[in-house]
Protein backbone atom coordinates (compact mmCIF):
# COMPACT_ATOMS: atom_id res chain seq x y z
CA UNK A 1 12.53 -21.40 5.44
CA UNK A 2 12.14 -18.89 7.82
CA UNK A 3 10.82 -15.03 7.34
CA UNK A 4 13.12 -11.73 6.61
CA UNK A 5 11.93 -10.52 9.49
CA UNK A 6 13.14 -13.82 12.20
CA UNK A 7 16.64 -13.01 10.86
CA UNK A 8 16.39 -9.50 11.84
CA UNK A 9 14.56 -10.13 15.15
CA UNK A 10 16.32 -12.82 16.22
CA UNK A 11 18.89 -11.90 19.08
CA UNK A 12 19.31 -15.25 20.81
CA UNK A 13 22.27 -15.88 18.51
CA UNK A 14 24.41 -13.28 17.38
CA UNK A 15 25.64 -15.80 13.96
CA UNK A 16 22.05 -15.48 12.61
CA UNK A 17 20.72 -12.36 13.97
CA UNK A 18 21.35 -9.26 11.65
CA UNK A 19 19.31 -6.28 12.60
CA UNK A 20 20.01 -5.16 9.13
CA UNK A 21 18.52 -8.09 7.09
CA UNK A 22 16.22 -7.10 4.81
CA UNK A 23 17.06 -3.44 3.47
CA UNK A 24 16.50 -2.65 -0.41
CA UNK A 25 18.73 0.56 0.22
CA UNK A 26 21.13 1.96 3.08
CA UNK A 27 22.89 5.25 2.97
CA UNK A 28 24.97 6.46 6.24
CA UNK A 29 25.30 9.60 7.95
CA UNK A 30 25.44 12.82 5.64
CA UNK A 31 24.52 10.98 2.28
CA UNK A 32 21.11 12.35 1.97
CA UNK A 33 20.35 15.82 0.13
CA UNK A 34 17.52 18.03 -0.85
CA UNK A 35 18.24 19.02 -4.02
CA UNK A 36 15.65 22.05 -4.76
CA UNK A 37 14.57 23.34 -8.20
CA UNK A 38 16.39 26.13 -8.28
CA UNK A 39 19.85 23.83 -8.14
CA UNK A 40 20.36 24.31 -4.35
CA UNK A 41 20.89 21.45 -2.88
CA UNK A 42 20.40 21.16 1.09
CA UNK A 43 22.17 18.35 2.84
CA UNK A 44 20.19 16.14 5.48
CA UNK A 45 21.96 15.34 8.57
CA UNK A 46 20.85 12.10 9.85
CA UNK A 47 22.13 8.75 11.64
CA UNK A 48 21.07 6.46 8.87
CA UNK A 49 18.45 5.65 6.32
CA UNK A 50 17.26 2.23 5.37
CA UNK A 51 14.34 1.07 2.87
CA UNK A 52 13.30 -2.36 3.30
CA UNK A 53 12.30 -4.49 0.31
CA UNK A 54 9.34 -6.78 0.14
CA UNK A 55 9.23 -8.23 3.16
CA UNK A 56 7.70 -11.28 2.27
CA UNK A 57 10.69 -13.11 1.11
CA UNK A 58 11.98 -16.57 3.24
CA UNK A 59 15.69 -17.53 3.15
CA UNK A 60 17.04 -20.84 3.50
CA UNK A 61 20.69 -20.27 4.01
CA UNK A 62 23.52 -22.44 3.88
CA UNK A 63 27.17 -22.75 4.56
CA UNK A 64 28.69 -23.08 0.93
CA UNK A 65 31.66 -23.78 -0.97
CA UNK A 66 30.92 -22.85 -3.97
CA UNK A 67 33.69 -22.47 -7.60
CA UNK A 68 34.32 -19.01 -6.12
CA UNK A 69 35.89 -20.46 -3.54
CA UNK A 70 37.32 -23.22 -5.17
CA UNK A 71 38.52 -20.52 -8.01
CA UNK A 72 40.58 -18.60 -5.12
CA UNK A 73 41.78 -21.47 -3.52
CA UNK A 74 45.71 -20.20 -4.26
CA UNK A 75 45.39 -17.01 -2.29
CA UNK A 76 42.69 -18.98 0.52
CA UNK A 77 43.65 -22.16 0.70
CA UNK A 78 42.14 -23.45 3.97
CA UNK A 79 38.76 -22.05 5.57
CA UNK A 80 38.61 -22.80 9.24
CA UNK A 81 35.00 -23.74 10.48
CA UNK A 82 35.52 -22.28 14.19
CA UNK A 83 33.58 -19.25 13.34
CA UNK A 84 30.66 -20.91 13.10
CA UNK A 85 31.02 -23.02 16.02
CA UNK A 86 27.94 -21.63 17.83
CA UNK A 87 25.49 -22.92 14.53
CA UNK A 88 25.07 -25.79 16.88
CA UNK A 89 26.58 -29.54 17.79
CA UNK A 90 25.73 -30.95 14.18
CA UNK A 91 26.49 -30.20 10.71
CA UNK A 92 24.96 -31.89 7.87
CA UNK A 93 27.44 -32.11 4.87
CA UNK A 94 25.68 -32.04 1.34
CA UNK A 95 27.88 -34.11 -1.34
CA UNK A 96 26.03 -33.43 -4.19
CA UNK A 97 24.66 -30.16 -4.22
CA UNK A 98 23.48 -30.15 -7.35
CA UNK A 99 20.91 -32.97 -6.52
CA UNK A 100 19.90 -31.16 -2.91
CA UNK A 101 19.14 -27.88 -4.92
CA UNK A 102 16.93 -29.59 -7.53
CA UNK A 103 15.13 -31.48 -4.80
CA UNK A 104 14.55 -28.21 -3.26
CA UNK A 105 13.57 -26.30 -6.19
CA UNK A 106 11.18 -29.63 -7.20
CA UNK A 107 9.53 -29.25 -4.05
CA UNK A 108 9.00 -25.15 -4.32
CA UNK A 109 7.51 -25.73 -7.76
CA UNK A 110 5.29 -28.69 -6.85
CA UNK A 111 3.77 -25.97 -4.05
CA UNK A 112 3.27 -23.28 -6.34
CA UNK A 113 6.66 -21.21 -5.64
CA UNK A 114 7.69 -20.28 -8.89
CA UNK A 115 9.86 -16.99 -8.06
CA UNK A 116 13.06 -18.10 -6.53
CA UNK A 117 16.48 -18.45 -6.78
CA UNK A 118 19.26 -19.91 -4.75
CA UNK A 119 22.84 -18.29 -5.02
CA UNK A 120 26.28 -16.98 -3.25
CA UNK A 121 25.75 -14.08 -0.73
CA UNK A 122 28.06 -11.61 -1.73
CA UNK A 123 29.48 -9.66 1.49
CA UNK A 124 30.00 -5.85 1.87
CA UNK A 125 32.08 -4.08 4.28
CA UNK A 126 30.19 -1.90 6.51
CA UNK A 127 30.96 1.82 4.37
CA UNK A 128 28.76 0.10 1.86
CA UNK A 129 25.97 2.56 1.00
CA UNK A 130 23.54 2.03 -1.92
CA UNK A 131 21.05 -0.74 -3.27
CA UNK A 132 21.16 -4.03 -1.26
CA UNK A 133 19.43 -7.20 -2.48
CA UNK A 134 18.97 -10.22 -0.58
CA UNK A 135 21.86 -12.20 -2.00
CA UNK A 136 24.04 -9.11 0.12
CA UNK A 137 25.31 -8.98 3.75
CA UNK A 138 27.77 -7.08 6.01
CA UNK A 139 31.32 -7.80 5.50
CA UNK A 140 31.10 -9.22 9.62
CA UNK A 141 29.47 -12.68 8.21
CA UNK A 142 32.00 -13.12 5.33
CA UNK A 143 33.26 -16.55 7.24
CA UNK A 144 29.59 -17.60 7.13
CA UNK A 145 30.07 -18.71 2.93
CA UNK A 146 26.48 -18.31 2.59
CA UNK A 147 24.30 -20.16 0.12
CA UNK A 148 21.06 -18.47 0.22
CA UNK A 149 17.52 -19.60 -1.53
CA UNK A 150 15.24 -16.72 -1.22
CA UNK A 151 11.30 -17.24 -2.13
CA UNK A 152 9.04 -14.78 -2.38
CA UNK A 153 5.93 -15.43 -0.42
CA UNK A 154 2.57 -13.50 -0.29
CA UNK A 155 2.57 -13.93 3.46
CA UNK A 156 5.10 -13.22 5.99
CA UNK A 157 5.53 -16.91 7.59
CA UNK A 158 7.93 -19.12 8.02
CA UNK A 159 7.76 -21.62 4.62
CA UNK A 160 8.01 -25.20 5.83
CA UNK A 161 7.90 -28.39 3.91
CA UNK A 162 9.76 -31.85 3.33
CA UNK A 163 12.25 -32.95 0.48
CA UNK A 164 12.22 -36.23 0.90
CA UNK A 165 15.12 -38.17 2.85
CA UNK A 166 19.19 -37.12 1.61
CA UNK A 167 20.57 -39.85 3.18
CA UNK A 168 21.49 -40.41 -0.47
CA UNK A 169 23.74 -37.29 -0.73
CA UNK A 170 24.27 -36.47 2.51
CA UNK A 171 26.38 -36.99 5.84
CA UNK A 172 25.40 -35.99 9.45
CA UNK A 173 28.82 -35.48 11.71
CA UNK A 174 29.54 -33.96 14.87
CA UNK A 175 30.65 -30.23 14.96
CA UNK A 176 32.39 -28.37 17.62
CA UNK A 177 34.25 -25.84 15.17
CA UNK A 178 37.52 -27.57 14.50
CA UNK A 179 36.84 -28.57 11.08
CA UNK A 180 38.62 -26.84 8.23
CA UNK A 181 38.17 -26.84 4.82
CA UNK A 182 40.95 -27.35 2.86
CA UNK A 183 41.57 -27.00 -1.10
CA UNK A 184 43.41 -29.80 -2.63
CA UNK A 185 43.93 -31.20 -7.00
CA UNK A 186 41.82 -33.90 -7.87
């Protein structure tokens, strides 16, 4: 699981770069006043404002289809996988991820990781201004899906450990981006 700040810093690929990983708030240009005592308020002209939240959080994210997805399937029914062509050469495909997350959240426990939670990214479009929490991202990496488990950590290092093998619930495949998901009735 790799540090906040890798996914903010990292520029050699512009699907998992995102300079603005991390904030806990973000307002835009001309949302910040002084408001003084005596009821004047001042307004603050500036390019942007960002606070970041603890930054010693990892993320293990995922490509996910989650009931969301599955729930919307009428007005989406096909996701193409093209997008995320540049991930790399291989994907691994989880079949039961109920199983994968327990392993994971086994293994977390076992190492003394008891604040965590894995869940949807929910995607903003880029007038968003406000609170941000790690489970949010620009609007830009909606076709990412994004299953994310975020840990909080008392250091700022990448977290790395083993599961055990999947072989059980799992499939390796080759990926070159023409794979698309498609909805259909049991």
């Amino acid at each position: 699981m790799n540090t906040v700040d890798y996914y903010r810093k990292c520029n050699n690929n512009l699907q998992v770069g995102d300079r603005l990983e991390g904030p806990s708030y973000y307002y835009g240009p001309g949302q910040i006043s002084l408001d003084l005592p005596n009821g004047v308020s001042i307004p603050v002209n500036i390019k942007s404002f960002e606070t970041w939240f603890n930054q010693n959080i990892n993320l293990y994210c995922l490509f996910g289809i989650t009931q969301y997805e599955v729930n919307e399937a009428q007005s989406m029914p096909n996701i193409s996988l093209y997008p995320l062509k540049d991930f790399g050469n291989y994907m691994c495909i989880i079949r039961d991820p109920e199983t994968f997350i327990k392993r994971i959240s086994a293994k977390l426990e076992e190492l003394g990781y008891h604040s965590y939670i894995c869940r949807r990214v929910e995607y903003v479009d880029k007038g968003y201004q406000g609170e941000i929490t790690p489970y949010m991202k620009r609007d830009i990496y909606r076709h990412q899906h994004e299953i994310r488990f975020v840990v909080d950590n008392t250091v700022n290092e990448p977290l790395k450990f083993e599961i055990g093998s999947i072989e059980d619930i799992s499939m390796i495949m080759p990926f070159d981006g023409n794979v698309n998901v498609q909805f259909k009735p049991l």
